[in-house]
C-alpha atoms as a PDB file:
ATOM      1  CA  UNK A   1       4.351  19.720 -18.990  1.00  0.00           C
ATOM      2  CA  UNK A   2       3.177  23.242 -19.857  1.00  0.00           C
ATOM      3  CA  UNK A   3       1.307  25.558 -18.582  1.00  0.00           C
ATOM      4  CA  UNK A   4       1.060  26.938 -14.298  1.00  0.00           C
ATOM      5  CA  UNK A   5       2.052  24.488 -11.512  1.00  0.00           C
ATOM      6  CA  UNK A   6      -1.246  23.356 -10.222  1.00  0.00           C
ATOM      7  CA  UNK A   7      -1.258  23.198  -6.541  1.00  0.00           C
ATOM      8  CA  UNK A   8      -3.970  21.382  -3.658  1.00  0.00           C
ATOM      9  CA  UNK A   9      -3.328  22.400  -0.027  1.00  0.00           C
ATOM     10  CA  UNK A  10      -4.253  20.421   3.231  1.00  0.00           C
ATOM     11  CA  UNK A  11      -4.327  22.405   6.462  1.00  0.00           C
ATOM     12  CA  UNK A  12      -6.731  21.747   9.007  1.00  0.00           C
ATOM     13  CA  UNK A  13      -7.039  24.799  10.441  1.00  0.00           C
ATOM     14  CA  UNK A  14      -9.458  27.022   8.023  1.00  0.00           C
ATOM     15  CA  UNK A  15      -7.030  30.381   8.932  1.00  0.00           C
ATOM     16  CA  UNK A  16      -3.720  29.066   8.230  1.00  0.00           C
ATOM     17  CA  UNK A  17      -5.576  27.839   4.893  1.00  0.00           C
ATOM     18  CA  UNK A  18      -7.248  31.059   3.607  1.00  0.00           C
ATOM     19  CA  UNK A  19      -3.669  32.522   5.138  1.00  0.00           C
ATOM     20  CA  UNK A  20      -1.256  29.903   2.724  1.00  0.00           C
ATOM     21  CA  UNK A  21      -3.778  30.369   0.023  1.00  0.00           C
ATOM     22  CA  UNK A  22      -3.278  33.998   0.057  1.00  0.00           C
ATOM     23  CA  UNK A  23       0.340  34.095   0.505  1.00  0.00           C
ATOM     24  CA  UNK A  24       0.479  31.697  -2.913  1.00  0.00           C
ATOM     25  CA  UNK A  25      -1.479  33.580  -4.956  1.00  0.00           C
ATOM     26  CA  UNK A  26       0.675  36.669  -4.262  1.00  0.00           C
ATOM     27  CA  UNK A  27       3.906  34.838  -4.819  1.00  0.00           C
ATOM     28  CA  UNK A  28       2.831  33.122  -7.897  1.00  0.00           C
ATOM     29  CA  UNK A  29       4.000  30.228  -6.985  1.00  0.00           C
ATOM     30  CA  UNK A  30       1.522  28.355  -8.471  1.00  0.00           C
ATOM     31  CA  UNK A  31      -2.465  27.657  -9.526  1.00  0.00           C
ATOM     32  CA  UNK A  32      -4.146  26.533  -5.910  1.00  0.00           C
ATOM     33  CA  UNK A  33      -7.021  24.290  -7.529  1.00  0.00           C
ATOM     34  CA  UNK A  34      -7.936  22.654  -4.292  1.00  0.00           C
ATOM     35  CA  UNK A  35      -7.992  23.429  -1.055  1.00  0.00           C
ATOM     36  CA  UNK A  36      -9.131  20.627   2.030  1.00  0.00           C
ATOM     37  CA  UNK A  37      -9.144  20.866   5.593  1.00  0.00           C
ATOM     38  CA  UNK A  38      -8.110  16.736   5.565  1.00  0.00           C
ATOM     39  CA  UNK A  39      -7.047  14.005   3.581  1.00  0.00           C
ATOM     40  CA  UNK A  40     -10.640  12.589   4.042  1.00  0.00           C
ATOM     41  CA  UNK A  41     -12.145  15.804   2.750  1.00  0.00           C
ATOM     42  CA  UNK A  42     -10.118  16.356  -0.300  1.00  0.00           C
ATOM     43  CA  UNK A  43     -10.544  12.649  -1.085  1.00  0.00           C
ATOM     44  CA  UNK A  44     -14.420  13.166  -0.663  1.00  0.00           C
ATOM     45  CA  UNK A  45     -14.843  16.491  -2.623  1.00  0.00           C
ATOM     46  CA  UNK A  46     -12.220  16.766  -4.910  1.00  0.00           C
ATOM     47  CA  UNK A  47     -13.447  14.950  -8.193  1.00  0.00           C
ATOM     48  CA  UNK A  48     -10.069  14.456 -10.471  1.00  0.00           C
ATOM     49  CA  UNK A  49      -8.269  17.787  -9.978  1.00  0.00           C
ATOM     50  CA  UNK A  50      -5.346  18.620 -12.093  1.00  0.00           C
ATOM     51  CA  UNK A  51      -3.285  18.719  -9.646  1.00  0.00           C
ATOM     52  CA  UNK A  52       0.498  18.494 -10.224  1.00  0.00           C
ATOM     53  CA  UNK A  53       1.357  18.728  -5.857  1.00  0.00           C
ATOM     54  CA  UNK A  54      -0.276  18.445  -2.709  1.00  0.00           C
ATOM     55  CA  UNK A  55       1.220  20.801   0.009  1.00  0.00           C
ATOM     56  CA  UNK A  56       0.026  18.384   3.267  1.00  0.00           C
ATOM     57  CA  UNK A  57       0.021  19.864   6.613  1.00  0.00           C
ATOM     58  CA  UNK A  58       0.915  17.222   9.052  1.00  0.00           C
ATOM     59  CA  UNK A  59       1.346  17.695  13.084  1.00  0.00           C
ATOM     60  CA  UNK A  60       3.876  15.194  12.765  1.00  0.00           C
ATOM     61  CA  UNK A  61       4.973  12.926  10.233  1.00  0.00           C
ATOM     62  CA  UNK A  62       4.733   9.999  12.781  1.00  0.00           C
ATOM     63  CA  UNK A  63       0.962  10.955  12.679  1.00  0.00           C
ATOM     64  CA  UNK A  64       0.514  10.890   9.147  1.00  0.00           C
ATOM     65  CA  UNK A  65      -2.563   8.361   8.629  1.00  0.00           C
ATOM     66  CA  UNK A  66      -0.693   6.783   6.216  1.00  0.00           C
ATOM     67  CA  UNK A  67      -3.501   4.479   4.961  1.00  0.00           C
ATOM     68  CA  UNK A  68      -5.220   8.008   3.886  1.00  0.00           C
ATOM     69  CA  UNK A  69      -2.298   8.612   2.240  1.00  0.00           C
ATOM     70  CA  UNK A  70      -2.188   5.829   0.457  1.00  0.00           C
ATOM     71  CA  UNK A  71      -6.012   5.876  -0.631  1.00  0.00           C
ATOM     72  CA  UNK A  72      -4.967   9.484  -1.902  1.00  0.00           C
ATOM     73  CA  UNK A  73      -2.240   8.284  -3.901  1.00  0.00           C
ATOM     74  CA  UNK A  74      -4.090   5.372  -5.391  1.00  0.00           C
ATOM     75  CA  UNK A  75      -6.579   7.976  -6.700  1.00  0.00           C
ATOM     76  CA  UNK A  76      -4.120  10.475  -7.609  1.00  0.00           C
ATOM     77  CA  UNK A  77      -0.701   8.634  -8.801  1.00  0.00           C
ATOM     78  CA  UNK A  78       0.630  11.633 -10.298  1.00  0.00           C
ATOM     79  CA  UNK A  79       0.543  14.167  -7.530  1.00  0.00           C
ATOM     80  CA  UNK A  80       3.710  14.708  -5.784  1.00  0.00           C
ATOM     81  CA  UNK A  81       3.182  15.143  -2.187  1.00  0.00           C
ATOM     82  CA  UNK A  82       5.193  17.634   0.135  1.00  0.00           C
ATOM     83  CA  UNK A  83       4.290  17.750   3.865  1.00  0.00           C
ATOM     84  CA  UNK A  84       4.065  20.713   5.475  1.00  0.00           C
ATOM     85  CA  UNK A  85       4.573  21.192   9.649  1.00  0.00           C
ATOM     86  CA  UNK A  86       5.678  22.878  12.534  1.00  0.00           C
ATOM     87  CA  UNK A  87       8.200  20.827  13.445  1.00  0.00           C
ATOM     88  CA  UNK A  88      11.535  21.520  12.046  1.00  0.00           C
ATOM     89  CA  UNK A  89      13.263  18.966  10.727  1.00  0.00           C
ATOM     90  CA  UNK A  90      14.719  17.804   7.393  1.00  0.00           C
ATOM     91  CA  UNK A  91      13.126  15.058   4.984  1.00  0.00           C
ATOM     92  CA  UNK A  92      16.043  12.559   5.984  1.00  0.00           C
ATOM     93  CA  UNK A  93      15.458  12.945   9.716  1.00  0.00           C
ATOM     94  CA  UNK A  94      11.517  13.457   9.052  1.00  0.00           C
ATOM     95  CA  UNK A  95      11.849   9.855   7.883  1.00  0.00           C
ATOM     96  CA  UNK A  96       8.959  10.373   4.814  1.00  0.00           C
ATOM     97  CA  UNK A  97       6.935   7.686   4.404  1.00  0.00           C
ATOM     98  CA  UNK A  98       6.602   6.472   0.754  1.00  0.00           C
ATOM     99  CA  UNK A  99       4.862   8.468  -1.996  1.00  0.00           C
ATOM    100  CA  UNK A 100       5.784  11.779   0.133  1.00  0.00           C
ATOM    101  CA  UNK A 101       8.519  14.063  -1.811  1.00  0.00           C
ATOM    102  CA  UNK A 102       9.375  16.432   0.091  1.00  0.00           C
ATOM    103  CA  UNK A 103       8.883  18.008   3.586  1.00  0.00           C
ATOM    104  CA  UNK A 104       8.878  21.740   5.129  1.00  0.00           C
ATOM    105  CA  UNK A 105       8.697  22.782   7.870  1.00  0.00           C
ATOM    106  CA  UNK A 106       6.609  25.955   8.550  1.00  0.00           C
ATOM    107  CA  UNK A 107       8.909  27.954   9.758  1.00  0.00           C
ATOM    108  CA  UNK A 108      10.783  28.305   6.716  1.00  0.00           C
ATOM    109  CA  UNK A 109       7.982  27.183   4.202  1.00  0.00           C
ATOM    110  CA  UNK A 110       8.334  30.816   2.438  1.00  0.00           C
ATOM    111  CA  UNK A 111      11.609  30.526   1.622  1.00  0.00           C
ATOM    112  CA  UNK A 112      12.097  26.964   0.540  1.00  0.00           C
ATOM    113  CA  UNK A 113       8.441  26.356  -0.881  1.00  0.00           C
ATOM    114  CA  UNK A 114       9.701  27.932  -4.602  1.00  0.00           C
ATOM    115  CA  UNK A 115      12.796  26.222  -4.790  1.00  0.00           C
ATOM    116  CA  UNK A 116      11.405  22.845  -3.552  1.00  0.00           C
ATOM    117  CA  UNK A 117       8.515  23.114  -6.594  1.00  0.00           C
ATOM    118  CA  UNK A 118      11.261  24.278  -8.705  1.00  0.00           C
ATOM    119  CA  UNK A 119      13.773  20.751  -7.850  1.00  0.00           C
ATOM    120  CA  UNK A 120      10.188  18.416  -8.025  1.00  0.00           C
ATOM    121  CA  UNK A 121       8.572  20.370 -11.680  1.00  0.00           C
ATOM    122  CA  UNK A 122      11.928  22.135 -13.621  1.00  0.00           C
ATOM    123  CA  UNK A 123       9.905  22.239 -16.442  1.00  0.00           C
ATOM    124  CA  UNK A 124       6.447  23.590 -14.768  1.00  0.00           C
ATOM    125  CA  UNK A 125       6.108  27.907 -15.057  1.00  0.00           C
ATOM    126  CA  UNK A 126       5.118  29.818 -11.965  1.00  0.00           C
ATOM    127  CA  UNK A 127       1.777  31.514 -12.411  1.00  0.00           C
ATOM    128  CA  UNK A 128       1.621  34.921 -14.085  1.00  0.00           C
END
């Protein structure tokens, strides 16, 4: 498992995602090799990243089209998936559906992004 953390984000507004993308490359938390504004659209355009996480924006994790999800998963077994949203609550109350890791919610994203990559890849590097 060498080598950067290699990141795809979901956010489906195109601000908050040139915003995120930003704020990631600056605190090296990883290499963003995808970015989406759906599910549908990363499953449509993305052709066999390397990615090692998806960072998910969700409204709500009750609204998590979880046959997209699924499809997603299916094509990329390997990725660990974290969902991202505005509503604060903790992965035990968020109730995650299955093949989700972790979830954050926005309003502390910055401060428990790192450690949350650091629990789900101990042996992945920041980027430099």
């Amino acid at each position: 498992m060498d080598g950067p953390l290699r990141l795809g984000l979901i956010d489906q507004s195109p601000t908050v995602l040139d915003a995120l993308a930003k704020w990631l490359a600056l605190a090296r938390v990883g290499e963003l090799v995808g970015t989406a504004t759906s599910l549908h659209e990363a499953l449509a355009t993305w052709h066999q990243p390397q990615l090692d996480a998806l960072l998910l924006d969700v409204r709500h994790p009750s609204q998590l089209p979880l046959e997209t999800l699924a499809t997603f998963k299916e094509q990329f077994p390997n990725v660990k998936v974290v969902l991202m949203s505005h509503f604060s609550l903790d992965a035990e109350a968020a109730g995650c559906p299955v093949g989700v890791e972790a979830y954050l919610d926005k309003a502390s994203l910055i401060d428990r992004l790192a450690p949350t990559l650091s629990r789900l890849f101990p042996h992945k590097k920041r980027s430099t």
